[in-house]
Every structure is written in structure tokens, then in C-alpha cells.
Protein backbone atom coordinates (compact mmCIF):
# COMPACT_ATOMS: atom_id res chain seq x y z
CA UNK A 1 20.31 4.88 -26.22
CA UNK A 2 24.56 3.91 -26.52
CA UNK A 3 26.14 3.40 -23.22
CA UNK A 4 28.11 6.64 -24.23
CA UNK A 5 25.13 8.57 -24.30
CA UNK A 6 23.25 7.69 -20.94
CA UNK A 7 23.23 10.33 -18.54
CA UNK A 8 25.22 10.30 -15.42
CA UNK A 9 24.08 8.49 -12.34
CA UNK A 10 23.21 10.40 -9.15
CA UNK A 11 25.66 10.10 -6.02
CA UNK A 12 23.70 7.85 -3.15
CA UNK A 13 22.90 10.43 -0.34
CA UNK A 14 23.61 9.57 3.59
CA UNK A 15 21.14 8.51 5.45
CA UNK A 16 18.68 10.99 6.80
CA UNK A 17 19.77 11.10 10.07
CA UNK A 18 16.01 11.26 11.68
CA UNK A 19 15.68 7.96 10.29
CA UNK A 20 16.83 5.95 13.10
CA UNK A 21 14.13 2.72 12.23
CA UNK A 22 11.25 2.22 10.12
CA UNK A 23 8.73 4.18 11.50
CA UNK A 24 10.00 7.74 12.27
CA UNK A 25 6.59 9.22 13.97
CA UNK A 26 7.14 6.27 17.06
CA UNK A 27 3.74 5.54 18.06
CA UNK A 28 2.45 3.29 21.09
CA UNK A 29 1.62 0.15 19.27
CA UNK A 30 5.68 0.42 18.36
CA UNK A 31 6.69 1.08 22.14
CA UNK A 32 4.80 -2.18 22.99
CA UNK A 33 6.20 -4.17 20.13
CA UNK A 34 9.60 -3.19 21.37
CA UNK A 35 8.72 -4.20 25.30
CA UNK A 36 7.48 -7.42 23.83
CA UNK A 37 10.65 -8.03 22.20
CA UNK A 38 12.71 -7.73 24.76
CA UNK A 39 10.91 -10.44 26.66
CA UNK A 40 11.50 -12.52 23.58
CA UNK A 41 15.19 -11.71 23.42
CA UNK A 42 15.32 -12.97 27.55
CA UNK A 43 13.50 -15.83 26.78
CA UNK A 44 15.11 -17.12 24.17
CA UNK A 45 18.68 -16.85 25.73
CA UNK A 46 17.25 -18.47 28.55
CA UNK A 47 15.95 -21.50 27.40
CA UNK A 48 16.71 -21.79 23.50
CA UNK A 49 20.34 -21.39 23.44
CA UNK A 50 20.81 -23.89 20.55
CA UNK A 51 18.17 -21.80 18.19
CA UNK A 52 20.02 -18.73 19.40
CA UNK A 53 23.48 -20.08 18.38
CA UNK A 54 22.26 -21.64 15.00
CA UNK A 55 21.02 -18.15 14.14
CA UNK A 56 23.97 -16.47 15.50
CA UNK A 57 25.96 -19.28 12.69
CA UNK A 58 23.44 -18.65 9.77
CA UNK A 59 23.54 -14.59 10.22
CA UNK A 60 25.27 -12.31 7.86
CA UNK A 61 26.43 -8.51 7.37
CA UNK A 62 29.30 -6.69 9.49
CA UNK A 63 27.31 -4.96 12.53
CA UNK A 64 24.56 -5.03 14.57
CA UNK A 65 21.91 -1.94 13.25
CA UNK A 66 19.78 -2.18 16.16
CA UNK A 67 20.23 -0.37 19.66
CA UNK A 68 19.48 -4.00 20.96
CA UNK A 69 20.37 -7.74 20.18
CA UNK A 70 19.73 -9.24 17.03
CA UNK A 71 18.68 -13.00 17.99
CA UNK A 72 16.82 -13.70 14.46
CA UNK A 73 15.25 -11.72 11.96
CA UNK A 74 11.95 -10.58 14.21
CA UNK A 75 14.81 -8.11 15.89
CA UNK A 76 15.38 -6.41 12.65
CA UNK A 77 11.81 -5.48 11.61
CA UNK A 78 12.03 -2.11 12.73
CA UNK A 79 15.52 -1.28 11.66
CA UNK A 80 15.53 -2.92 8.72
CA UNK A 81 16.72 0.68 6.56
CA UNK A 82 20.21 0.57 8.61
CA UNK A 83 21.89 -2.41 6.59
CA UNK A 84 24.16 -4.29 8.82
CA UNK A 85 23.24 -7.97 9.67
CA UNK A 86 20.25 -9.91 7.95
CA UNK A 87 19.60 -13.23 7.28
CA UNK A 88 18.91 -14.80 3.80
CA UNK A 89 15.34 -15.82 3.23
CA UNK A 90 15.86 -19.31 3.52
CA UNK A 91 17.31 -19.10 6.94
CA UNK A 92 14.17 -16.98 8.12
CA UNK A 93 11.59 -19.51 10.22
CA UNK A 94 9.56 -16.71 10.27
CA UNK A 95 9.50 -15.73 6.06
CA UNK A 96 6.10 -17.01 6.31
CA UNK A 97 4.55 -14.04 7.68
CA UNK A 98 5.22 -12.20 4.30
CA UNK A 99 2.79 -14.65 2.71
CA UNK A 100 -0.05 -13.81 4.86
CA UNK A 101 -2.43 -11.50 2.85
CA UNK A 102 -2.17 -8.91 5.64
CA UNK A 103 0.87 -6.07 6.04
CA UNK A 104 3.40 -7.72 8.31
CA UNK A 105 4.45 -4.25 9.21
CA UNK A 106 0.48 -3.37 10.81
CA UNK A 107 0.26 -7.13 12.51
CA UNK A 108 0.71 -5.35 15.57
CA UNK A 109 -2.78 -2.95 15.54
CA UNK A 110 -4.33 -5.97 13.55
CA UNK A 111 -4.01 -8.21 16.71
CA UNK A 112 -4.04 -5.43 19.75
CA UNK A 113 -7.17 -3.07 17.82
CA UNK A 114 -9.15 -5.68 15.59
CA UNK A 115 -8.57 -8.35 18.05
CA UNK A 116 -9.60 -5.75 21.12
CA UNK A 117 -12.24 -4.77 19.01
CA UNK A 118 -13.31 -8.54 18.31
CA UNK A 119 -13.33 -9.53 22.23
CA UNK A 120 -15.18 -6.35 22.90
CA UNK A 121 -18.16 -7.28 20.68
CA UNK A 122 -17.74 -11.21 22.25
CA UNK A 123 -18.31 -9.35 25.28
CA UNK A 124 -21.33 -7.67 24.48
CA UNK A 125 -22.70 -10.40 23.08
CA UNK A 126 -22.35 -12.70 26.10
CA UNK A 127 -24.11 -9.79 27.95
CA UNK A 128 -27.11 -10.00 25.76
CA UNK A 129 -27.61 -13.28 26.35
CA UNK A 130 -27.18 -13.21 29.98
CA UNK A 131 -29.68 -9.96 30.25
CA UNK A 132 -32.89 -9.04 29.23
CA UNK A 133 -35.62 -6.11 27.59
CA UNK A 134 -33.65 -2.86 27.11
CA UNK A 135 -29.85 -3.91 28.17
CA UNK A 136 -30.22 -6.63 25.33
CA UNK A 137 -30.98 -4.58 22.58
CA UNK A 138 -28.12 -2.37 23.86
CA UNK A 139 -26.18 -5.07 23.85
CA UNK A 140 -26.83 -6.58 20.97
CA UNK A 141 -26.35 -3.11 19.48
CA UNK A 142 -23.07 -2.59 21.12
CA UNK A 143 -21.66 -5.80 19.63
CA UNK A 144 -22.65 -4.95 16.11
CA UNK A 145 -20.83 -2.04 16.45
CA UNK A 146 -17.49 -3.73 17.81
CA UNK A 147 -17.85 -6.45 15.52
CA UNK A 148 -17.94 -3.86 12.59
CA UNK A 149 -14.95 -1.58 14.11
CA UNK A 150 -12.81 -4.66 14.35
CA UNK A 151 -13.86 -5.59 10.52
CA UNK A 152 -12.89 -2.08 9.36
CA UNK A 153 -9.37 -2.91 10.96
CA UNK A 154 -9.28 -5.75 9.68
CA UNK A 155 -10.14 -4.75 6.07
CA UNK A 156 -8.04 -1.61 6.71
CA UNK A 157 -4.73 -4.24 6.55
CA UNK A 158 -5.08 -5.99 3.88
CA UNK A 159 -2.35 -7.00 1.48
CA UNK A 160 -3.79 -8.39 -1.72
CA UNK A 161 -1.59 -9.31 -4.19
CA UNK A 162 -0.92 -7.45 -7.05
CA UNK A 163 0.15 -8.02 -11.01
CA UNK A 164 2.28 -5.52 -12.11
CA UNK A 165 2.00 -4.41 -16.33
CA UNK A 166 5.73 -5.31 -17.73
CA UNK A 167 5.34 -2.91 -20.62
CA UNK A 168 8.76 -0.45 -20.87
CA UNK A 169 8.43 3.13 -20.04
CA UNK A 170 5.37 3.00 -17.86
CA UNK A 171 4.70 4.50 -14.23
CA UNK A 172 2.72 2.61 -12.20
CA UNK A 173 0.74 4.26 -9.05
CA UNK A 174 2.64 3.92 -5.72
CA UNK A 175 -0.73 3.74 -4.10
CA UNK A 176 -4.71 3.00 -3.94
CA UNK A 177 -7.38 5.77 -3.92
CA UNK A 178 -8.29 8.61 -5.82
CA UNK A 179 -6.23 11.03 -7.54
CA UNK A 180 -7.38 14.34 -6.08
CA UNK A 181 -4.37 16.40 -7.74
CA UNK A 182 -2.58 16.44 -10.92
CA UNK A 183 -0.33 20.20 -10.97
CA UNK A 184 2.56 20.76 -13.32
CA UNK A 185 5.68 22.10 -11.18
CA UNK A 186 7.64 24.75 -12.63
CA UNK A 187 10.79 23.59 -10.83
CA UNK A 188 11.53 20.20 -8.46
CA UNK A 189 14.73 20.32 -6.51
CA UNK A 190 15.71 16.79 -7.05
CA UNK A 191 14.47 16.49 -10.82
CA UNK A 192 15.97 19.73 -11.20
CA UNK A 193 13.54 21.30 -13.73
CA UNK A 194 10.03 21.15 -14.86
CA UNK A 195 8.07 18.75 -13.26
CA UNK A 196 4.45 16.59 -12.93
CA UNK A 197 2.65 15.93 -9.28
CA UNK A 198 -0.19 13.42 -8.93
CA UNK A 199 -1.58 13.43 -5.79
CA UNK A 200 -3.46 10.42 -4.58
CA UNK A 201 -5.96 10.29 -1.34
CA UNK A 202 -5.77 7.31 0.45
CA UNK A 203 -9.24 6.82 2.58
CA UNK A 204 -9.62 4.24 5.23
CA UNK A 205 -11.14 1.93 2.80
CA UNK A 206 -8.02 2.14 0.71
CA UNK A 207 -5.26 -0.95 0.59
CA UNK A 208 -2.32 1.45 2.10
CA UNK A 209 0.77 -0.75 0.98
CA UNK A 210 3.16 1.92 -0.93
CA UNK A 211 4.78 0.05 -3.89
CA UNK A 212 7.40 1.61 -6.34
CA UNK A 213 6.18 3.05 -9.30
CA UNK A 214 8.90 2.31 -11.44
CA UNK A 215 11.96 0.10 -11.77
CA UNK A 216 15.31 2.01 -10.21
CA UNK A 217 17.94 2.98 -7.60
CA UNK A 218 17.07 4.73 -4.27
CA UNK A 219 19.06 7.74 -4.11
CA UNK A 220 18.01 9.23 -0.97
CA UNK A 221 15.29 9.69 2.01
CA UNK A 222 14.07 12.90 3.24
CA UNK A 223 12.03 12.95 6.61
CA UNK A 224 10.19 15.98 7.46
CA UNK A 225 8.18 16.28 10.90
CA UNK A 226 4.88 18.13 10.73
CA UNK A 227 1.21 18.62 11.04
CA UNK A 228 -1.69 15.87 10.56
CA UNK A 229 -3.91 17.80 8.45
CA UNK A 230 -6.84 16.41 6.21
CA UNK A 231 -4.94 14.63 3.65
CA UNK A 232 -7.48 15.99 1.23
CA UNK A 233 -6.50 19.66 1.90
CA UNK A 234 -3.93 21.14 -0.50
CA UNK A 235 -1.73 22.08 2.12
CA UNK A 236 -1.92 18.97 4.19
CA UNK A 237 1.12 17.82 1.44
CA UNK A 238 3.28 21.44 2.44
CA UNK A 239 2.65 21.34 6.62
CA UNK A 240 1.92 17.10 7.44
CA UNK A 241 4.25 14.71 8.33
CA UNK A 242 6.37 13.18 5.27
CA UNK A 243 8.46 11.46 3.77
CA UNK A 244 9.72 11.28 0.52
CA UNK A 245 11.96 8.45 -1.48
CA UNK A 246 14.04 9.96 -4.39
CA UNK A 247 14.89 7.36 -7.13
CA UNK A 248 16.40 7.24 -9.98
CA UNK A 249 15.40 4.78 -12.78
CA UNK A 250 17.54 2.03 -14.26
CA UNK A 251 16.22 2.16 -17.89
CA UNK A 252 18.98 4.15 -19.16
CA UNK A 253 17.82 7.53 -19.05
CA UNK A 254 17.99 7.76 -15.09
CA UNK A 255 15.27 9.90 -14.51
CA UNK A 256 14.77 11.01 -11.54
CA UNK A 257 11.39 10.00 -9.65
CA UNK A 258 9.88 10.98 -5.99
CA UNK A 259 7.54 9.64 -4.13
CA UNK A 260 6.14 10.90 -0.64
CA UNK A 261 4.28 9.15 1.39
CA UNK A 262 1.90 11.86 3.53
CA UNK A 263 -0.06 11.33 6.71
CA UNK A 264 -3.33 12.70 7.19
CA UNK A 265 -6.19 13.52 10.16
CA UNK A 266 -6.45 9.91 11.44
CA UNK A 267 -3.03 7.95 9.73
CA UNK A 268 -0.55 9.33 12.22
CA UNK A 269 2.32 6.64 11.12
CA UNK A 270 4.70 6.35 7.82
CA UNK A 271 6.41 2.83 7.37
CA UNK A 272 9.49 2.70 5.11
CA UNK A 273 11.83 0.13 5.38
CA UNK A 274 14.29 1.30 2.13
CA UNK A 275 18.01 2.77 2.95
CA UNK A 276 19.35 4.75 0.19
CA UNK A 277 21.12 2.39 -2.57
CA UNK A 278 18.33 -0.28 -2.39
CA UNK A 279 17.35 -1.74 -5.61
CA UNK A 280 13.48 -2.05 -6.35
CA UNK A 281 11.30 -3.30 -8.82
CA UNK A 282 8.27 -2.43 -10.46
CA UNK A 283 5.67 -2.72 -8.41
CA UNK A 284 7.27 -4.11 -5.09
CA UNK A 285 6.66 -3.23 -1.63
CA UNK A 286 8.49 -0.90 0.23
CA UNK A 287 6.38 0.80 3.18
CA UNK A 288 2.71 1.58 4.16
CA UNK A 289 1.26 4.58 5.69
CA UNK A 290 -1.56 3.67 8.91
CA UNK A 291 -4.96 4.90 8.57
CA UNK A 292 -5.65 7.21 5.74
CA UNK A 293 -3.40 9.38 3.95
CA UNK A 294 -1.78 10.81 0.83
CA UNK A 295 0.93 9.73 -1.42
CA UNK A 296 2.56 12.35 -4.21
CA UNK A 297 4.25 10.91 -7.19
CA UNK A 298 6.19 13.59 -8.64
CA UNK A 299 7.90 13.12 -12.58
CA UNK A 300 10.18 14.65 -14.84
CA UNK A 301 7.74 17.32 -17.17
CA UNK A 302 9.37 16.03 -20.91
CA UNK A 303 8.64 15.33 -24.28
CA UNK A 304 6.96 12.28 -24.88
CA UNK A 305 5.82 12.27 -21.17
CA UNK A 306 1.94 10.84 -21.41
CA UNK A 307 -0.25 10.56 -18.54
CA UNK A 308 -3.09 8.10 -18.48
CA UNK A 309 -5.23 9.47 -15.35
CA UNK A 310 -7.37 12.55 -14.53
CA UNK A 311 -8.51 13.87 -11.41
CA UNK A 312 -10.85 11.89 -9.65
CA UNK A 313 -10.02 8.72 -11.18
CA UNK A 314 -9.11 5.49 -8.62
CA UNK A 315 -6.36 4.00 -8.88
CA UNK A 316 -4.45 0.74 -7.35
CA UNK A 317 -0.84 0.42 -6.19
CA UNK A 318 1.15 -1.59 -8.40
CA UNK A 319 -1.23 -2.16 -11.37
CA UNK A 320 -3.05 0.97 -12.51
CA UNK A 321 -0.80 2.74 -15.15
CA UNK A 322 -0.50 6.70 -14.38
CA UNK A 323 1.89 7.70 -17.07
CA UNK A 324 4.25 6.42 -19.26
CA UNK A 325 7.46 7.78 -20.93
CA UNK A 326 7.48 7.27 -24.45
CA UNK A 327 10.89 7.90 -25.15
């Protein structure tokens, strides 16, 4: 395809003005993340004013995007998707957190549930060794169960890494779990015209990092408020709580491409950290939703438009092809 021929690019939309940080639907685990920062902040202006300054030096951008100071790059984690200051990656003493094979956006629950969890099943255990005949096998049956909740959590966070196929024209899943839903649309607002939805069910079991299914621009975000239905119902994707990421692709043809991340009966909270205009890639991270969910993929219905899943097939965020455009 000739330059002169490529379509033309979509307009970057505003902000969606309900998207004040990166996790619209609050929560308490945020609230106490937030408290705990701002006894960081105090300390740290206290009695590390020569870190604070040499941050202050290294920092870059043109304002402040949080309602609060900005000492490093901890104070930006959950308003990240407001541009404004940031630090490059070298200058963050903390970049080493992104290594860990965990979500550094659920460290929060990992430590406060799986370690409550973990001390709670410690606890039991010290009881059955301190007691005797019935209250030790309760006990001892108390702390299996802790010990097992607090694996779940910890399992539940995981962050493996991922190789992502390089091949042109493909669409990778945004998600892991099973496809429970693939509908042709007769109509998509943003596509604007026919269009394909795969639905994918995201069980606790499930690795819940969101990655982009295709290489592109972020045009826009929508946030919609709403119910916490089964994610496995049909309707859960019409009445839950959503969000969806419209992008357009950068191979030329500047398709249009949504994703929407869905929560479901236990995953109350949707973490996206993209502003419209970011650049992704293939395959790289760009939110998570918390306990069991849905995510909808929704493509341009066109000629030469293959799709390599069916319904009830699993599938794995950022390496398990679910269509590719052969054009």
C-alpha cells in the first residue's frame, strides 16, 4: 500500500474525564496505598532531602498529574494515564519492581491478602502445636486452608513472561482464558461498520495482565460504570463495569481495533495505565483486571479477515494468535 493510498488517521480523543488515575472503580486496597504514600512523601522530606532534590533534578515533563507531590516515580503509579512529569527508566531506583514476575500494579493485595492469608495459616499452625485432640486437627485444618487461600493469591498475580509471534497481519489475544463468545456485529461505532467480537472469560486461575493485541496508536478511552455480573453471562459485557481502549493500527491500513476490559462477580477492579496517543506494541502490557473477568476484542468484519479460534478454545495474552488480516 503507497503512502497516497493509506487511509486517514483518526483524531486522538480527550481524555475521558472519569478517568482521573489508573483504577477508576477506587477500591480499599487503593485508599490504603494512597495513606501509605503520604507517610512516604513526609518522610522523605523530612529526612532525605538530598534524594528528594536529586529526583526533583533528574525529573521531566511540564506539570505535576497528581492531586499530591511527585517525590519519585512510586507517586505516579496511580496517575500514570495523565502525562505530565515522569522520569526516564534509568533514573527510576525502583524500575526493578517491573522485573519481578508478579503485576506491580496488584503488589498491594499480594502483600496485605496473600501475606494476611500466609500469617493467618502461621497462626493456626502455632495453635496446633501448642493444643491438643480435636482443636489440633482444627487447627491443622484451618492452616491448610489459609495456606491454600494465600497460594491462590499468590498464583492469582502472576506475571509470566510472554513471547509474542512477529508475523505481519496477526491479532494476538489481549488476555488468558477461554473464549466463551465469538458474534459477528452488524455495526461498531468506532470501526464504523461490520464488525467481529471475541469474548474471552478470565477465571481466577487465569494470568489477568491485559496486553495489546496488535501494534498501533491509542485513540481514545471510554469508562462506563456498572454492574458486577457473572462475567460468563452474555449481558455481564452490556450492564458490568468497563472499559474499553480504541486503537488504531500502525501497519498502514489503520484499522481500527477495541478492546474492553470487563469486570465480573468477584474482579471488582480495572487497571489501565494508557492516555490516549500512547504508542504500544504487540504484545505489551498495558493494564490488568483483579479477580476474574472478561475481556472483548472487537475487529473490523473484511475480506481476507481469518480467525484462528473457536469457542471454547484457551487462549494466552500475548502469544496465542486469534486472527489475522491477510491483506
Amino acid at each position: 500500500m503507497t503512502a497516497q493510498s493509506e487511509p486517514k488517521s483518526r483524531s486522538i480523543q480527550p481524555m475521558d474525564p472519569q478517568l482521573h488515575d489508573i483504577q477508576p472503580g477506587s477500591g480499599a486496597v487503593i485508599h490504603l496505598e494512597q495513606a501509605w504514600g503520604a507517610a512516604r512523601r513526609l518522610w522523605l522530606k523530612t529526612f532525605r532531602r538530598g534524594y528528594v532534590r536529586r529526583m526533583e533534578s533528574l525529573r521531566k515533563g511540564d506539570f505535576n498529574p497528581c492531586p499530591h507531590d511527585a517525590l519519585d516515580p512510586r507517586d505516579l503509579k496511580f496517575h500514570r494515564n495523565q502525562g505530565g512529569w515522569y522520569w526516564e527508566t534509568a533514573d527510576d531506583p525502583y524500575r526493578w519492581r517491573d522485573s519481578i514476575p508478579f503485576a506491580r500494579v496488584g503488589l498491594a493485595e499480594l502483600l496485605l491478602m496473600g501475606g494476611g492469608f500466609a500469617l493467618v495459616g502461621a497462626a493456626f499452625v502455632w495453635w496446633a502445636f501448642v493444643t491438643s485432640g480435636a482443636r489440633q486437627l482444627i487447627a491443622a485444618s484451618l492452616s491448610f486452608v489459609a495456606f491454600i487461600i494465600a497460594g491462590l493469591i499468590v498464583w492469582f498475580f502472576r506475571d509470566p513472561s510472554r513471547s509474542t509471534p512477529t508475523l505481519p497481519g496477526l491479532v494476538i489475544s489481549p488476555a488468558d482464558g477461554k473464549v466463551v463468545d465469538i458474534e459477528d456485529l452488524e455495526h461498531d461505532e468506532y470501526i464504523g461498520g461490520p464488525a467481529l467480537k471475541v469474548g474471552i472469560f478470565l477465571s481466577i486461575f487465569s494470568v489477568h495482565i491485559n496486553r495489546a493485541p496488535v501494534s498501533g496508536r491509542v485513540i481514545g478511552l471510554k469508562y462506563t460504570a456498572g454492574k458486577c455480573l457473572n462475567a460468563l453471562r452474555p449481558e455481564s459485557a452490556r450492564e458490568n463495569e468497563q472499559l474499553a481502549v480504541m486503537m488504531e493500527t500502525d501497519d498502514g491500513h489503520r484499522r481500527g481495533i477495541v478492546v474492553r476490559q470487563i469486570t465480573g462477580a468477584i474482579a471488582r477492579r480495572i487497571v489501565c495505565w494508557l492516555k490516549p496517543g500512547d504508542e504500544l506494541k504487540r504484545g505489551e502490557k498495558f493494564g490488568m483486571i483483579k479477580l476474574g473477568s472478561r475481556t472483548e476484542l472487537i475487529l473490523p468484519k473484511e475480506d481476507g479477515l481469518t480467525v484462528h479460534v473457536q469457542t471454547g478454545d484457551m487462549v494466552k495474552a500475548g502469544t496465542s494468535i486469534l486472527a489475522q488480516f491477510n491483506s
